[in-house]
C-alpha atoms as a PDB file:
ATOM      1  CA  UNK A   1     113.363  72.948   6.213  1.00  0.00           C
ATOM      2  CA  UNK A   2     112.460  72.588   9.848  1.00  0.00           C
ATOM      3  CA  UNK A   3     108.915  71.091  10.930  1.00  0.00           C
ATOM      4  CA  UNK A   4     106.027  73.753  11.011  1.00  0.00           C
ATOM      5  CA  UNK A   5     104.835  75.356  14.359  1.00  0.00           C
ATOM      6  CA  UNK A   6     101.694  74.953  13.692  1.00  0.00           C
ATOM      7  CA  UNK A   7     101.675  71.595  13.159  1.00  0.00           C
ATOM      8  CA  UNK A   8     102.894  70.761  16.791  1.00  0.00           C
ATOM      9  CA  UNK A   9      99.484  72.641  17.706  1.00  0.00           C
ATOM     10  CA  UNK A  10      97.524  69.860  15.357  1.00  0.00           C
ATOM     11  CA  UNK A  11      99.618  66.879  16.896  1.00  0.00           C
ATOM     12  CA  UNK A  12      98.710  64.705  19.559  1.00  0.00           C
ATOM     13  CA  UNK A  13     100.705  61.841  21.651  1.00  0.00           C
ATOM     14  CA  UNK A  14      99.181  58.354  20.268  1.00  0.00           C
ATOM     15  CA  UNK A  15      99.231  57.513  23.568  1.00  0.00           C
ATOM     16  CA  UNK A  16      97.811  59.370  26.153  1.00  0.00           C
ATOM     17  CA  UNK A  17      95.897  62.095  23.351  1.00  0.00           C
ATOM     18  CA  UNK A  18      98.425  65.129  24.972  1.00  0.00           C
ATOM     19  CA  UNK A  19      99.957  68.137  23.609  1.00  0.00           C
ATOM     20  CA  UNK A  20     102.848  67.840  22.297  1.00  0.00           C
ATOM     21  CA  UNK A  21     105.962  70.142  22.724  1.00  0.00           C
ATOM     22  CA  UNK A  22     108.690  71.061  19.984  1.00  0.00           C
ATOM     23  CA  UNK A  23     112.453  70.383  20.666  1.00  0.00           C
ATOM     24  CA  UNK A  24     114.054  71.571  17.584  1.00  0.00           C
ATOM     25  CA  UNK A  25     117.768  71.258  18.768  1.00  0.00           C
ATOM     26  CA  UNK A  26     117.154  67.603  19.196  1.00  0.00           C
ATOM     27  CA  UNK A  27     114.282  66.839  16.317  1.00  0.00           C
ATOM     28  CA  UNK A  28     111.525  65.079  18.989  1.00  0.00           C
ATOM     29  CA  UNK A  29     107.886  65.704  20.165  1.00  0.00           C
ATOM     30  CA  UNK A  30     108.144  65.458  23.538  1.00  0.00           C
ATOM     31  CA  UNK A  31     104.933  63.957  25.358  1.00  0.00           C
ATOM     32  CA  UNK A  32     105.119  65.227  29.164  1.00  0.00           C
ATOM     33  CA  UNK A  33     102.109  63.282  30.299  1.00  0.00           C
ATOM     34  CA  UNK A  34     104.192  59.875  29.344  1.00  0.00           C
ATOM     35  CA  UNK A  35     107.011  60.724  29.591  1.00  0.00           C
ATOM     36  CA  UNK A  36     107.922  59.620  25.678  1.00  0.00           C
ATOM     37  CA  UNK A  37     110.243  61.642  22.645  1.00  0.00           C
ATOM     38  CA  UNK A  38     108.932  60.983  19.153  1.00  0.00           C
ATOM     39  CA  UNK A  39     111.859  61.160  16.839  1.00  0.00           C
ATOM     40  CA  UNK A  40     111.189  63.328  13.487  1.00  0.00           C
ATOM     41  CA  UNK A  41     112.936  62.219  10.469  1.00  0.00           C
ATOM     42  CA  UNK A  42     113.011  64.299   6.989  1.00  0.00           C
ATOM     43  CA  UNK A  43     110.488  66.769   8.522  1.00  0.00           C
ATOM     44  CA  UNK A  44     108.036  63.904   9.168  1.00  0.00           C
ATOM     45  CA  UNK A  45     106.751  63.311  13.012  1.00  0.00           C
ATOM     46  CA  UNK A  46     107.236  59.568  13.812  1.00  0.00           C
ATOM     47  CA  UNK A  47     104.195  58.990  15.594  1.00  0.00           C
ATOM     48  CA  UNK A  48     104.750  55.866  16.486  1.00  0.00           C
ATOM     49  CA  UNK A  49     104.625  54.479  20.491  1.00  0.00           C
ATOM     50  CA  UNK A  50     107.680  51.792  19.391  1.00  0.00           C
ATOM     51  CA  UNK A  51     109.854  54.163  18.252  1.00  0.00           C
ATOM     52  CA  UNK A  52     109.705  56.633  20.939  1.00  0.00           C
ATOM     53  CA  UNK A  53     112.277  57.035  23.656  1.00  0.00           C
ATOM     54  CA  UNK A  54     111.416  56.998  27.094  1.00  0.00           C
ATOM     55  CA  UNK A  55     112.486  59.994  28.881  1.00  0.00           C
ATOM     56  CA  UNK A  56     114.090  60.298  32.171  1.00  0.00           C
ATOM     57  CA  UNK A  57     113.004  62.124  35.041  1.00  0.00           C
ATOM     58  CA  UNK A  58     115.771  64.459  34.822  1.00  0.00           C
ATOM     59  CA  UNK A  59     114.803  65.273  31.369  1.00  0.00           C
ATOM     60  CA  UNK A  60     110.848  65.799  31.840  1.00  0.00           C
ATOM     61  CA  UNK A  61     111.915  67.939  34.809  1.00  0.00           C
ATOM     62  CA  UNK A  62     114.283  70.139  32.125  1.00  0.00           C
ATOM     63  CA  UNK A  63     111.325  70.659  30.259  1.00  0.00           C
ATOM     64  CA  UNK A  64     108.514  71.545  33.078  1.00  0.00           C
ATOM     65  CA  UNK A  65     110.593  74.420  34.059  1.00  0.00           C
END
C-alpha cells in the first residue's frame, strides 16, 4: 500500500512549514524551499530534519520543471 495523496496535502516540512511534494518512485517528501528528501518507511513519512537527505541542485532543478 502506497502513502495517501491526500496526506501529502496535510504534510508540512518541519523545517521551513512548506508544501511538500510526492516522489513515489523513490519513497521521499521532497521539501523545495530547503532543499531536503524525507525518507518514508512502511507507509509512514519520516518527518524528521536528521534523517533527511540534502538534495542537490541538479535534483531540485529536476523537480521545478
Amino acid at each position: 500500500m502506497a502513502l495517501k495523496i491526500a496526506l501529502t496535502d496535510i504534510l508540512a516540512c518541519p523545517v521551513c512549514k512548506g508544501k511538500l511534494k510526492y516522489d513515489k518512485a523513490s519513497a521521499q517528501l521532497i521539501c523545495l524551499v530547503d532543499r531536503l528528501a524525507y525518507p518514508i518507511r512502511e507507509n509512514i513519512p519520516v518527518l524528521i530534519a536528521d534523517e533527511a537527505k540534502l538534495l542537490s541542485a541538479d535534483e531540485v532543478e529536476q523537480w521545478r520543471s
